[in-house]
Structures are given as structure tokens and as C-alpha cells.
C-alpha atoms as a PDB file:
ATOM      1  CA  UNK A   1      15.912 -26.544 -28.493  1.00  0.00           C
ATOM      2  CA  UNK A   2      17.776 -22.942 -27.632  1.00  0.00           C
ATOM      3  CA  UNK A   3      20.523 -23.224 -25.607  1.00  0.00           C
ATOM      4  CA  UNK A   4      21.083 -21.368 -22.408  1.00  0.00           C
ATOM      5  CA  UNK A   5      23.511 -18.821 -24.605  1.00  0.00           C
ATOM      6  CA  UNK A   6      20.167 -17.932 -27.369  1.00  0.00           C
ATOM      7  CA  UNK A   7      17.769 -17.349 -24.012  1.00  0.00           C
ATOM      8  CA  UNK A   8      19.838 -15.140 -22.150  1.00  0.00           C
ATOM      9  CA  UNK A   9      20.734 -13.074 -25.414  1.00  0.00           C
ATOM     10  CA  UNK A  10      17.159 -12.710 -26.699  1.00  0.00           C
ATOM     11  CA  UNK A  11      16.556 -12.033 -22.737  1.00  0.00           C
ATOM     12  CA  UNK A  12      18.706  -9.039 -22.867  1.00  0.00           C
ATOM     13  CA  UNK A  13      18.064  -8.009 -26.591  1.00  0.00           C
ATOM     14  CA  UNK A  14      14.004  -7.345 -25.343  1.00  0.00           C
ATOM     15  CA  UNK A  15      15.237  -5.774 -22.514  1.00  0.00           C
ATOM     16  CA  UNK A  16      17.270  -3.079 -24.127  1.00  0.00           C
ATOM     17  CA  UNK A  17      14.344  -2.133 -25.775  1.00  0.00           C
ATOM     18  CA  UNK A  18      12.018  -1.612 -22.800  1.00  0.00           C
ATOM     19  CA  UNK A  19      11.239   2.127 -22.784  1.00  0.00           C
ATOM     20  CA  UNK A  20      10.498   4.049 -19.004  1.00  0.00           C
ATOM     21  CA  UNK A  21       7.208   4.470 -20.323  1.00  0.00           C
ATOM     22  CA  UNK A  22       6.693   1.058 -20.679  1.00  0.00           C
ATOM     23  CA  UNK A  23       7.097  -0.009 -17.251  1.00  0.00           C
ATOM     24  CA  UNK A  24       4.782   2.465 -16.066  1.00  0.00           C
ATOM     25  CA  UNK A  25       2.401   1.190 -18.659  1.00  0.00           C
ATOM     26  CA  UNK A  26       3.010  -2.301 -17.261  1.00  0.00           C
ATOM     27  CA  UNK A  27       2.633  -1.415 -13.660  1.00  0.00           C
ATOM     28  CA  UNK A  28      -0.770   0.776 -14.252  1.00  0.00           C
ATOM     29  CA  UNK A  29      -2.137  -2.236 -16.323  1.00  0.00           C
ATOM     30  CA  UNK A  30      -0.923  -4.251 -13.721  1.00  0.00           C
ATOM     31  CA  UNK A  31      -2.815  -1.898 -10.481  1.00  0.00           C
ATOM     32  CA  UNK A  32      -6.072  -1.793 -12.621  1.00  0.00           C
ATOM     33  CA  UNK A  33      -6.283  -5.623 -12.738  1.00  0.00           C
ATOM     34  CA  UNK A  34      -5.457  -6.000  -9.259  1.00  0.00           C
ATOM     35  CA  UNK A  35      -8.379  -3.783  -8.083  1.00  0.00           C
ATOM     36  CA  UNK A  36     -10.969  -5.838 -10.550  1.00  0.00           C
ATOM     37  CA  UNK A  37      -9.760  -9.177  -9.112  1.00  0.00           C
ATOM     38  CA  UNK A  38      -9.798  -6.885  -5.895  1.00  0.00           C
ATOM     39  CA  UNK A  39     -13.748  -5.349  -6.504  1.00  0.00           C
ATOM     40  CA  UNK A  40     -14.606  -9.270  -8.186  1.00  0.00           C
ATOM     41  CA  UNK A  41     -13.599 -11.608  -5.303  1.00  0.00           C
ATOM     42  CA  UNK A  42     -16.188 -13.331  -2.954  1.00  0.00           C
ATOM     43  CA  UNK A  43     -19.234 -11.599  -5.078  1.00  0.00           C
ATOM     44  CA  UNK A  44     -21.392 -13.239  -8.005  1.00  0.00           C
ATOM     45  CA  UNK A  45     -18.826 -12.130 -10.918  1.00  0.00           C
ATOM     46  CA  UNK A  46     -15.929 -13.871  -9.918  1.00  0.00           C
ATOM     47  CA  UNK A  47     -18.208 -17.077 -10.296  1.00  0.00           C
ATOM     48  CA  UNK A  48     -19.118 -15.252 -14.139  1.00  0.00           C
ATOM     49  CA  UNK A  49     -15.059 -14.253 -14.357  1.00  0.00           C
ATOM     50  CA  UNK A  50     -14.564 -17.863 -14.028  1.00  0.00           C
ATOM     51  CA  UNK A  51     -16.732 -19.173 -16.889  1.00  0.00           C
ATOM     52  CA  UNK A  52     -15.923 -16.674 -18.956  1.00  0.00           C
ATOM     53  CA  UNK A  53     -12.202 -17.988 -18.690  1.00  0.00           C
ATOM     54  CA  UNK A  54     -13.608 -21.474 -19.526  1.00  0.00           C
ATOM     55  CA  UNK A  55     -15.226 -20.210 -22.820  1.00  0.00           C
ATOM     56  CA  UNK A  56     -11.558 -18.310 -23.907  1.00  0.00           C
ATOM     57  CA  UNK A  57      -9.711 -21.492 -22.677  1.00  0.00           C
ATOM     58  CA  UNK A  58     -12.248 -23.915 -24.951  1.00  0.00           C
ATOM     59  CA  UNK A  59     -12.060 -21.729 -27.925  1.00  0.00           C
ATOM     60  CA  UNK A  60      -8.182 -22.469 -28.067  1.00  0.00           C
ATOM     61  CA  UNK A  61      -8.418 -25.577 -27.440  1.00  0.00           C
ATOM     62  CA  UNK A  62     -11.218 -26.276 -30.186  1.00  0.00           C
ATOM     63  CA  UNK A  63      -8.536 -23.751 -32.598  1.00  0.00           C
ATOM     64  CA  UNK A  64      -5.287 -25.975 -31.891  1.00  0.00           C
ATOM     65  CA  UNK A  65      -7.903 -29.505 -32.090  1.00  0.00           C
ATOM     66  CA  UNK A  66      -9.282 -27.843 -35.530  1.00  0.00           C
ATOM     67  CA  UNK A  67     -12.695 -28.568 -34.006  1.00  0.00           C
ATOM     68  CA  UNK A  68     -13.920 -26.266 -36.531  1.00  0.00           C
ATOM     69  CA  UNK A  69     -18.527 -26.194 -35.475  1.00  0.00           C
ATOM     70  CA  UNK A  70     -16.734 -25.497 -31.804  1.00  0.00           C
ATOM     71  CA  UNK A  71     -14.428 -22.851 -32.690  1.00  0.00           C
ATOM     72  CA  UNK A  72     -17.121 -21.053 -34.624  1.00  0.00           C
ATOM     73  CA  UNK A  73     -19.958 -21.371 -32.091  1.00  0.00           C
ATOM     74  CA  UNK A  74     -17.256 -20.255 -29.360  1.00  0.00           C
ATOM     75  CA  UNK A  75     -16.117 -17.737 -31.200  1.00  0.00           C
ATOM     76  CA  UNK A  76     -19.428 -16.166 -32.048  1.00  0.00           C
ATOM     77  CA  UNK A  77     -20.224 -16.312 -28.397  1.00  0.00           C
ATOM     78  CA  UNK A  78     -17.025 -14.450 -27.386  1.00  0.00           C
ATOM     79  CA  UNK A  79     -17.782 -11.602 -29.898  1.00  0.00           C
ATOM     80  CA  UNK A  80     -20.841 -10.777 -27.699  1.00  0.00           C
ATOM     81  CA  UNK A  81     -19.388 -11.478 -24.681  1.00  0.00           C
ATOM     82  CA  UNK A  82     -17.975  -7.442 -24.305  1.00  0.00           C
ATOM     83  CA  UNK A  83     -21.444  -6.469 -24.316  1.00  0.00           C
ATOM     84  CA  UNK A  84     -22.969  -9.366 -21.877  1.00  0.00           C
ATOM     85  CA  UNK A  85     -20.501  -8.734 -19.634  1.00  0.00           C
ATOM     86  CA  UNK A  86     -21.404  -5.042 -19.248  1.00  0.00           C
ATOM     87  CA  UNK A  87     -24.893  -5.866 -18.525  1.00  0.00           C
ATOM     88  CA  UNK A  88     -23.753  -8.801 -16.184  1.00  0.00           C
ATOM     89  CA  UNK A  89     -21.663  -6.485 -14.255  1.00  0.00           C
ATOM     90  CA  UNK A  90     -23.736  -3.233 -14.078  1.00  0.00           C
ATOM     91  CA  UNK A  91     -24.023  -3.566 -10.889  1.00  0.00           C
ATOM     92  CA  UNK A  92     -20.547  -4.323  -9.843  1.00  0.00           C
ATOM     93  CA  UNK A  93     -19.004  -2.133 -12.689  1.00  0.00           C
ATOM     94  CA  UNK A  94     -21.238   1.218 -11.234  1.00  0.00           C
ATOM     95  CA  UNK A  95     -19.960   0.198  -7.085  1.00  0.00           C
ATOM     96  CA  UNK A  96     -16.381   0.163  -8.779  1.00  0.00           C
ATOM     97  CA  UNK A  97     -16.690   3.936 -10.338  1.00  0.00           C
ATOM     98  CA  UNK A  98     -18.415   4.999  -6.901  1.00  0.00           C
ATOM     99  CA  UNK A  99     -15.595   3.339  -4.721  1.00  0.00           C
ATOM    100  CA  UNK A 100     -12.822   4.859  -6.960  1.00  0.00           C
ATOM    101  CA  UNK A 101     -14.478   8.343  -6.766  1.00  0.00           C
ATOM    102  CA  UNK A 102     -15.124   8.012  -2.995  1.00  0.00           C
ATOM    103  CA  UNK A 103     -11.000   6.936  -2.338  1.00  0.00           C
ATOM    104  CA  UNK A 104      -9.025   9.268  -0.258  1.00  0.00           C
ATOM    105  CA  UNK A 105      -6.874   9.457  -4.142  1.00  0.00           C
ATOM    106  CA  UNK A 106      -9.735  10.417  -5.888  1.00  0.00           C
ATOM    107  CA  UNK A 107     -11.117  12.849  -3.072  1.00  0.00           C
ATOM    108  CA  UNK A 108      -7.500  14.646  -3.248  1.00  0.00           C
ATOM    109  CA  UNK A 109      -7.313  14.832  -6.810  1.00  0.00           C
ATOM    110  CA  UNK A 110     -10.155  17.213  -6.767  1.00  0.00           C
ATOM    111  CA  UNK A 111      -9.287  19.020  -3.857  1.00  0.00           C
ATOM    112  CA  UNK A 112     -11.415  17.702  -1.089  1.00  0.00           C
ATOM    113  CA  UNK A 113      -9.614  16.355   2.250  1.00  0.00           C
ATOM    114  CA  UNK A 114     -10.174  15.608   5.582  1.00  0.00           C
ATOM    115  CA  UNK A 115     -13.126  17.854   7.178  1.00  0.00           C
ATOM    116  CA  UNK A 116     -11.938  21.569   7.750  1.00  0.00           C
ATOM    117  CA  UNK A 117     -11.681  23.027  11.335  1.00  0.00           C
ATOM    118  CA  UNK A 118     -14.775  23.395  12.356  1.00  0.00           C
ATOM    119  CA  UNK A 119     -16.433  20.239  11.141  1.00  0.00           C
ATOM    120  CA  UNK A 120     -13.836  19.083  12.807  1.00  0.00           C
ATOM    121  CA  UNK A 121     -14.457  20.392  16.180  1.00  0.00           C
ATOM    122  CA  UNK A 122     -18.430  19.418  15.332  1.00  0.00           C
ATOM    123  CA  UNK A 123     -17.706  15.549  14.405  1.00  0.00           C
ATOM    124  CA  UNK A 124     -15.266  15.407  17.160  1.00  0.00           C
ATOM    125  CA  UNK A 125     -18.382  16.003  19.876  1.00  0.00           C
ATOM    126  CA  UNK A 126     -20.732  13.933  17.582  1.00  0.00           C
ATOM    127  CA  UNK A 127     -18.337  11.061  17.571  1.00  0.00           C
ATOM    128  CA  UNK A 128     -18.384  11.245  21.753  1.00  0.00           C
ATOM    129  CA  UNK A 129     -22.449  11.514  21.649  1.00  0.00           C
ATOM    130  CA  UNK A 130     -22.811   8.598  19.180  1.00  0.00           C
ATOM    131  CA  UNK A 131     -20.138   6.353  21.285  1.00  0.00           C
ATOM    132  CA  UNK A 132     -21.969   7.434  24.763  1.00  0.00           C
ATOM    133  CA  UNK A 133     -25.071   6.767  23.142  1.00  0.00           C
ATOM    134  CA  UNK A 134     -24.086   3.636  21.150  1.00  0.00           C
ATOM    135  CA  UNK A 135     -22.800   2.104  25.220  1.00  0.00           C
ATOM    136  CA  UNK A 136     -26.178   3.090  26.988  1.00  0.00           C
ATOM    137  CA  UNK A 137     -28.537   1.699  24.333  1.00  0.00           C
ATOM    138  CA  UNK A 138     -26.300  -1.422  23.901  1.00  0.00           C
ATOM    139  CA  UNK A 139     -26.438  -2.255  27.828  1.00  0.00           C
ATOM    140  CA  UNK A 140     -30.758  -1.729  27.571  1.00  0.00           C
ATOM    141  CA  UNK A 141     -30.506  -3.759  23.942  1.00  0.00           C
ATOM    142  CA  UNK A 142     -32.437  -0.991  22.616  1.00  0.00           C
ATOM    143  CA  UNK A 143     -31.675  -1.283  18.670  1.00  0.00           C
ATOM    144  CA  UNK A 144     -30.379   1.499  16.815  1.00  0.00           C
ATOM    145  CA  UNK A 145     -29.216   2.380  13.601  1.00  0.00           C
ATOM    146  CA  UNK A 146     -26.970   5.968  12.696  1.00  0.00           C
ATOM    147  CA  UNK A 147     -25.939   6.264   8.985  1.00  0.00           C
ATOM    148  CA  UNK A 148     -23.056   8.715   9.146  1.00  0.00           C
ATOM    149  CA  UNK A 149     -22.803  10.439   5.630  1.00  0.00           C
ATOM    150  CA  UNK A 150     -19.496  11.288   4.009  1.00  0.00           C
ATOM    151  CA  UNK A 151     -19.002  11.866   0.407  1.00  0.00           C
ATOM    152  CA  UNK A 152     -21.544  10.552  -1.428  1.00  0.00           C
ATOM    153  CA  UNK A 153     -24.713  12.603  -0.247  1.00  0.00           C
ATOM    154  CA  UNK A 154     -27.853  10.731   1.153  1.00  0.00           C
ATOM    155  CA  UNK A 155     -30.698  12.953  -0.496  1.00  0.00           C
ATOM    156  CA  UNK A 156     -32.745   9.968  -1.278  1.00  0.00           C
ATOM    157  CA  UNK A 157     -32.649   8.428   2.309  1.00  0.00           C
ATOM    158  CA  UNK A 158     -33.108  11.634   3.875  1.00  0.00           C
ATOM    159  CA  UNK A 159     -36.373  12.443   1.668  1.00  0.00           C
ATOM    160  CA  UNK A 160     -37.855   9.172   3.129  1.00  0.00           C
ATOM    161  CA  UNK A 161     -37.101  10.375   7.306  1.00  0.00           C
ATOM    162  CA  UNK A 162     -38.294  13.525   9.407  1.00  0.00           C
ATOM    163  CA  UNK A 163     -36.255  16.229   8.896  1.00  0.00           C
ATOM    164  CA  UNK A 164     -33.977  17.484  12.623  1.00  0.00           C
ATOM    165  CA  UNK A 165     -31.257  19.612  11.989  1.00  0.00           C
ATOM    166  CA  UNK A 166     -30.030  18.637  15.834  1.00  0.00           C
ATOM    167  CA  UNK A 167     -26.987  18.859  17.675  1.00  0.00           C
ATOM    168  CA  UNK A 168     -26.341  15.148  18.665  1.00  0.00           C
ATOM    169  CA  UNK A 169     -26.095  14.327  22.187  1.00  0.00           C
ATOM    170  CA  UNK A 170     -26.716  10.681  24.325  1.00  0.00           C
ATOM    171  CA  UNK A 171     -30.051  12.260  25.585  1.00  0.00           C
ATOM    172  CA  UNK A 172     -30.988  13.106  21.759  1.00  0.00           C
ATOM    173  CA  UNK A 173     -29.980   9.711  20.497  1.00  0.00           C
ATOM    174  CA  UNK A 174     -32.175   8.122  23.468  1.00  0.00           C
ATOM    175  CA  UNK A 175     -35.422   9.830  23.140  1.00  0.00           C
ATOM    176  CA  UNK A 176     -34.918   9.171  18.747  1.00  0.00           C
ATOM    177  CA  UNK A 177     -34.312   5.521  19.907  1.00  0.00           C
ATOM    178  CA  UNK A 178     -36.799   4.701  22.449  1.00  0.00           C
ATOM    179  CA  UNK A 179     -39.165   1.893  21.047  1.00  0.00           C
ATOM    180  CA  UNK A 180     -42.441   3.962  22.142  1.00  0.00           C
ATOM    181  CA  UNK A 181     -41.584   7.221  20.237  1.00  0.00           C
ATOM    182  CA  UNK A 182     -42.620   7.946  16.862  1.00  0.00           C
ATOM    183  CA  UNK A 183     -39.006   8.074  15.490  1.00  0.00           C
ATOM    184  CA  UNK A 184     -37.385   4.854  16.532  1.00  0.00           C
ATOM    185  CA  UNK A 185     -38.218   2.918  13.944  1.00  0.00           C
ATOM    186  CA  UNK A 186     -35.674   3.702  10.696  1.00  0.00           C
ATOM    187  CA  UNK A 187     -32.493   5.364  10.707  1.00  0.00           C
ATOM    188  CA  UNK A 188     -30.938   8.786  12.040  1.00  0.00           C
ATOM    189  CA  UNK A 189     -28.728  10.298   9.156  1.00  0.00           C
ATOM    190  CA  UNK A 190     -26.026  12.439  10.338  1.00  0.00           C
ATOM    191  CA  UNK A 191     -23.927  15.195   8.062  1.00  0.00           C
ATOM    192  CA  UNK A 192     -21.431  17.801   9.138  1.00  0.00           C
ATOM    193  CA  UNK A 193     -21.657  16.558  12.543  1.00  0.00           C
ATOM    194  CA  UNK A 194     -25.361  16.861  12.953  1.00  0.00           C
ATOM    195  CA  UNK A 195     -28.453  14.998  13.059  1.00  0.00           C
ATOM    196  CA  UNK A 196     -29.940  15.855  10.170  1.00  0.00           C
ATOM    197  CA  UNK A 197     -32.806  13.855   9.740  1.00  0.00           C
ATOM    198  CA  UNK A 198     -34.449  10.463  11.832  1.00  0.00           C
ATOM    199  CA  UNK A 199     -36.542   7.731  10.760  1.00  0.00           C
ATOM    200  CA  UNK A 200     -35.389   7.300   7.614  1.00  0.00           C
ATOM    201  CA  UNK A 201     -35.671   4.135   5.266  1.00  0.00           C
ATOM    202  CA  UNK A 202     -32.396   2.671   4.301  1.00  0.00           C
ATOM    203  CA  UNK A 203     -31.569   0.722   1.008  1.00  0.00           C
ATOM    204  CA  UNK A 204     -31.445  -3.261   0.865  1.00  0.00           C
ATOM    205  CA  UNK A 205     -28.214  -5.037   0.325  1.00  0.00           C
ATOM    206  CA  UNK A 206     -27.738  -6.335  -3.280  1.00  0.00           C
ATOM    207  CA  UNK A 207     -27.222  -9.974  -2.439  1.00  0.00           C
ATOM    208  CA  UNK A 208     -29.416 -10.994   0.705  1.00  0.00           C
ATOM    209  CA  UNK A 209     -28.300 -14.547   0.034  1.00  0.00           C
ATOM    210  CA  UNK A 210     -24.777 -13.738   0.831  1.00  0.00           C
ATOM    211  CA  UNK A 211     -25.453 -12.153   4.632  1.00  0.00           C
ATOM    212  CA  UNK A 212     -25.780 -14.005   7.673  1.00  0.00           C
ATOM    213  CA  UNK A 213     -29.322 -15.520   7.910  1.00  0.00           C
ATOM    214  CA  UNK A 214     -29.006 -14.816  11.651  1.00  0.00           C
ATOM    215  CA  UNK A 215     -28.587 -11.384  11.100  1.00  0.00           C
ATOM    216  CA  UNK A 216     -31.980  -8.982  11.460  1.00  0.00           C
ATOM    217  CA  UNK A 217     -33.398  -6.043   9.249  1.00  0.00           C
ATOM    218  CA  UNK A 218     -31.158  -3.457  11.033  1.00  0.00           C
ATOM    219  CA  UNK A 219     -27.894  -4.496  10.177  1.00  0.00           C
ATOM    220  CA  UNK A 220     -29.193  -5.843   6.807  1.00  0.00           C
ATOM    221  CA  UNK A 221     -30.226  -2.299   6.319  1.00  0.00           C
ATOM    222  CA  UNK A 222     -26.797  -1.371   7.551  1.00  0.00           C
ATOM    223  CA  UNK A 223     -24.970  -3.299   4.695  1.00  0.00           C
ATOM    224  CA  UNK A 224     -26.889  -2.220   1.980  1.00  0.00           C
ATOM    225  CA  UNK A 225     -26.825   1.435   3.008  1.00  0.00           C
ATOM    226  CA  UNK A 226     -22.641   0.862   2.941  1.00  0.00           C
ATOM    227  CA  UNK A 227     -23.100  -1.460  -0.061  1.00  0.00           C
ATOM    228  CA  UNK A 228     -24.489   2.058  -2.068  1.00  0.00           C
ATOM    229  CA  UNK A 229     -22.670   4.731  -0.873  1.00  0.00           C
ATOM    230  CA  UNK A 230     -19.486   5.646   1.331  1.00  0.00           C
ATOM    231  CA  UNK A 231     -21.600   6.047   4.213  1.00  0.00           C
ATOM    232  CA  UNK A 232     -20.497   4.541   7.606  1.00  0.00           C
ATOM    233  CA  UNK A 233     -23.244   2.848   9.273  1.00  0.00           C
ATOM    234  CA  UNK A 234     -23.972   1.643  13.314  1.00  0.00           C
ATOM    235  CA  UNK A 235     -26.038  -1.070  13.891  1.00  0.00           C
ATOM    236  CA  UNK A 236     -27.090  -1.622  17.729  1.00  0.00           C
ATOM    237  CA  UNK A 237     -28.520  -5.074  18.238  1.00  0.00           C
ATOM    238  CA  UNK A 238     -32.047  -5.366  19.809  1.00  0.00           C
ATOM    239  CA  UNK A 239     -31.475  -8.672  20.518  1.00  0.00           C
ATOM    240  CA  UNK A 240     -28.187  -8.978  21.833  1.00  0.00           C
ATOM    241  CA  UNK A 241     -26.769  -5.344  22.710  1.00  0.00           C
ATOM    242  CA  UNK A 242     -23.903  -5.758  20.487  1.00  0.00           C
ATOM    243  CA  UNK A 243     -22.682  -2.700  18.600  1.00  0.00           C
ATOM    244  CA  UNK A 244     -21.689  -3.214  14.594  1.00  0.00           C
ATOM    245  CA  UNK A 245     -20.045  -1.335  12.008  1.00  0.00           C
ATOM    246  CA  UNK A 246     -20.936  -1.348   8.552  1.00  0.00           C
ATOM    247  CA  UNK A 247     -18.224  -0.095   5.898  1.00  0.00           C
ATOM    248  CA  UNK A 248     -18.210  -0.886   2.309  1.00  0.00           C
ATOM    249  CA  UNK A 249     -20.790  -3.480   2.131  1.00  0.00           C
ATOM    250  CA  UNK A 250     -19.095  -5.525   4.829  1.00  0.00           C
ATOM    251  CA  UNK A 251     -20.337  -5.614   8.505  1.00  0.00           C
ATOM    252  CA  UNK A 252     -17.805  -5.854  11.578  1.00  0.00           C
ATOM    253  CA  UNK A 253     -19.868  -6.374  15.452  1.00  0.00           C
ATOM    254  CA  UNK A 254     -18.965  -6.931  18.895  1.00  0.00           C
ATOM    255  CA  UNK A 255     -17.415  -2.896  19.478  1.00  0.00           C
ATOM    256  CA  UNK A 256     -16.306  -1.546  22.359  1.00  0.00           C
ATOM    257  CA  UNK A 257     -16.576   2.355  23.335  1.00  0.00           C
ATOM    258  CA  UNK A 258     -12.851   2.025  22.373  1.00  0.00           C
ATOM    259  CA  UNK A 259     -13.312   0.497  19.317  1.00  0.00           C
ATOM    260  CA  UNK A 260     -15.790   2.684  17.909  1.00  0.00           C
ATOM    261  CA  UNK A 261     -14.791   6.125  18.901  1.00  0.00           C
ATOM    262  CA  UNK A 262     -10.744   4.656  16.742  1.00  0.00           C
ATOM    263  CA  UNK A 263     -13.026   3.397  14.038  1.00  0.00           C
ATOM    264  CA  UNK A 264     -14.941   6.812  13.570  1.00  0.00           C
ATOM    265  CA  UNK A 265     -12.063   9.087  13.808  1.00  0.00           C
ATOM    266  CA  UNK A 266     -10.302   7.053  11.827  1.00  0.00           C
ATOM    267  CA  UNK A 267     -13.035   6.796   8.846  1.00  0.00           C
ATOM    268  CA  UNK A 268     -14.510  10.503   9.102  1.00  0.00           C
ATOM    269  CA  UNK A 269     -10.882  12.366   9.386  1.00  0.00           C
ATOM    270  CA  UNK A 270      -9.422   9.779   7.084  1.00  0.00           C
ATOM    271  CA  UNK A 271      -5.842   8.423   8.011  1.00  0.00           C
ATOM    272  CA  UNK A 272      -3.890  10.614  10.146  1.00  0.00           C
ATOM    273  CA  UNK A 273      -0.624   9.061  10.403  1.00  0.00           C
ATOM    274  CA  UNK A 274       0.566   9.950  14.000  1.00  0.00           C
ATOM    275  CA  UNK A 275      -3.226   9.911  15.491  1.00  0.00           C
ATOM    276  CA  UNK A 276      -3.351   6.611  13.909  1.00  0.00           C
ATOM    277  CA  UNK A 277       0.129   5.450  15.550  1.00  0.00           C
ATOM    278  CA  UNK A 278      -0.729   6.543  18.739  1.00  0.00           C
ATOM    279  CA  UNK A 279      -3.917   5.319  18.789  1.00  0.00           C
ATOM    280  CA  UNK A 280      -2.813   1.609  17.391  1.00  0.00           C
ATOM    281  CA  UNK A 281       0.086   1.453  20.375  1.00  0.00           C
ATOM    282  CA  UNK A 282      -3.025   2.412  23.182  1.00  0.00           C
ATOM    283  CA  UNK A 283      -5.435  -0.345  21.593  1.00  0.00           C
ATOM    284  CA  UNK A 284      -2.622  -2.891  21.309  1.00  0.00           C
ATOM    285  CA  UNK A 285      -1.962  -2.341  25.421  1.00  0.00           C
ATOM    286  CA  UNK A 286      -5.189  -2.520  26.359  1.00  0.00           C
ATOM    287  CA  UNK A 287      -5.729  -5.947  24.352  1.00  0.00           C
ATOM    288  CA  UNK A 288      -2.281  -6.782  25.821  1.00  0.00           C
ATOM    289  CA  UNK A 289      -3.500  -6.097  29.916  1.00  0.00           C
ATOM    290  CA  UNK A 290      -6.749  -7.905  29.165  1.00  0.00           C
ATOM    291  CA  UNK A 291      -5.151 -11.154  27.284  1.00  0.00           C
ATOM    292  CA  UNK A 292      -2.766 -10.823  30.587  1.00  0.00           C
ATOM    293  CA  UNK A 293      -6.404 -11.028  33.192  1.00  0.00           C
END
């Protein structure tokens, strides 16, 4: 057995030979396998991940037990595996590339940022027509369901809707939304600011086994239209009046006015560091008062 003496030399012997470049090889390796396990957890290919790691595991085992019909049959399967798991994880491997090119990194590599001036100015009025309207169809539990487009352009949805072109506004958002009117039924698809089109047919999440059973076709609808693009998707409740958020494939409910005006100025002018100090301190007091009451 080495003594303490041989550990620490050999220790410090491969460290002298460790090269700048080869911590930032180490550390990129390191980020890309930390946003697999990231995009893998809680989905159907960790669960494959998993037995895929039992298969590598058993084929060293059967190598150091000189099991030699395992090790071959094992090690025929594992030769195949690269191209199994690419078909396996088409699905998951395609959301990755979208979600890395829809990043606020990836945007800014290319030279796209937060909305210029005027879209600005435009969203900043939409996001007070969709919050006003969002409240007033919440306390009638009139359902409604607003697919705000960002990056990733919504051609397909919008080819399945009525074409508007409107300037949002509550009244707007009301007559779209009122169960006896032609539009109500499908979703309103906003860009730049405007309504663009209504009544349009949103995708189906991936995994329908994985979403709340109590939840209805609206905010289903609202997942899977997050689950395929960057959109950022409201969901008003028919049932119950309560107001949801769908981001990324995962649904967040029970929003305030508040809450959803922060949560859409936050996603549609990305992170603004002192809008997004100022705004945490003012939620944080409110919650504070209230939890006071």
C-alpha cells in the first residue's frame, strides 16, 4: 500500500502538468453534463439514463467475473446503444437544441436582446391590457388562453386561428373571450405587442400522463404550447377563476395582478437587474403586510 509520502507526490507530480486549457476543458465538460442531467430530470429519459447505467455497470462486472456469453451479449448491446439512444431521445435531444438557442446566451451571441424601444413602449401597454383583462375574466371565471410569442415564431399556430392584427386592450380581450362569440374558443397569439391572430389551435403536451389529471384542455394546451417553443402562455380557469402561467413546459397558477404584470416584464424584457431588484423588494413587502393581516 502507498504511503501518505507516494500520494501526495504523485498528487502534485499530475498537478504540475495540468495545462489552463485543461481546466477550462474540465469545467465546459463539466457545464454540458450538468444541463443534460439538468434537461433529463423528472422526464421519461432519466428513467432510460438509469438503465442504460445498469447495462455499463453489468458489462464490468460480467468483464472482472470473466462471464464471458454476458460480456459479449452486453457488449454487443452497448455498441448500438449510441444509435438507440438518439432515437430514444429525439424528442428530448431536439427541446434541448431549441432551449439552448432560445437562452438569453444564445440570443446575445447573435445579436438579438431585449425588445428595442418601441416594442418596448407596445408590450409595456399590452402587458397592462392582458393583466386588466386576465383580473376581469378571472372574477366572471370566463376561461381564457393568450400565447405570448417570443423567439421562436408561431407560424403554425397562427395558420390554424383568424387572423387580427389588433391593438390589445381589456375590452378587446373580453369580446375575443366571451363564450357566445365565434372566437372564444382557442387561443389569442400575441407578437410585437399585438394581437395578432385569435382562435387558434395550440399543440398537445408530449407526456399527458405526467400533468395533473385535474387539470382541463386549456392549461393542457398551455403546457404543450410552452413544452414546443419559448412562448409564454396564460391560462384563465373556467372553472375556478384562477390565473396560470405556463413557461417551459411547466405550469405555475393562483396569480395575482401583481404577480403577472412581474412575471411578464420579467420574461418579455428578459432580466433587468435593477427593475428586477426593485420589483423583488415591492413583492417581498406586500407578502410581508399580508402574512402580518
Amino acid at each position: 500500500m502507498p504511503s501518505f509520502q507516494d500520494m501526495k507526490y504523485a498528487f502534485f507530480s499530475l498537478m504540475s502538468t495540468i495545462q489552463f486549457k485543461d481546466i477550462i476543458d474540465l469545467l465546459a465538460l463539466t457545464y454540458i453534463i450538468y444541463l443534460l442531467l439538468k434537461l433529463v430530470r423528472e422526464t421519461r429519459a432519466a428513467q432510460l439514463i438509469k438503465g442504460i447505467l445498469l447495462l455499463v455497470a453489468a458489462y464490468f462486472i460480467s468483464n472482472f467475473l470473466d462471464l464471458t456469453v454476458m460480456e459479449y451479449i452486453l457488449g454487443n448491446a452497448l455498441d448500438v446503444g449510441l444509435l438507440a439512444m438518439l432515437i430514444l431521445f429525439q424528442p428530448e435531444i431536439r427541446r434541448a437544441l431549441e432551449q439552448f438557442g432560445q437562452t438569453q446566451f444564445g440570443i446575445k451571441m447573435i445579436g438579438i436582446g431585449s425588445p428595442s424601444g418601441d416594442a418596448k413602449s407596445r408590450w409595456n401597454t399590452a402587458i397592462e391590457a392582458i393583466c386588466d383583462s386576465c383580473v376581469e375574466l378571472s372574477a366572471s371565471c370566463t376561461g381564457a388562453l393568450i400565447v405570448i410569442e417570443r423567439k421562436t415564431r408561431l407560424g403554425e399556430q397562427i395558420e390554424t386561428g383568424t387572423l387580427m392584427n389588433a391593438l390589445p386592450s381589456k375590452e378587446v380581450f373580453g369580446n375575443i373571450f366571451y363564450p357566445k362569440t365565434p372566437l372564444h374558443d382557442g387561443a389569442v397569439i400575441m407578437r410585437d405587442g399585438l394581437i395578432l391572430a385569435a382562435a387558434c389551435f395550440l399543440p398537445r403536451p408530449k407526456s399527458d400522463l405526467a400533468i395533473d389529471k385535474s387539470l382541463g384542455s386549456r392549461h393542457r394546451a398551455a403546457i404543450g404550447m410552452s413544452e414546443n417553443s419559448d412562448a409564454v402562455v396564460i391560462a384563465v380557469s373556467e372553472e375556478t377563476g384562477q390565473i396560470s402561467l405556463a413557461i417551459n413546459g411547466v405550469l405555475t397558477r393562483d396569480y395575482t395582478r401583481m404577480k403577472l404584470k412581474y412575471a411578464l416584464e420579467k420574461e418579455i424584457f428578459y432580466e433587468d437587474p435593477d427593475y428586477d431588484k426593485s420589483n423583488k423588494k415591492g413583492i417581498s413587502s406586500i407578502i410581508g403586510r399580508r402574512k402580518k393581516k
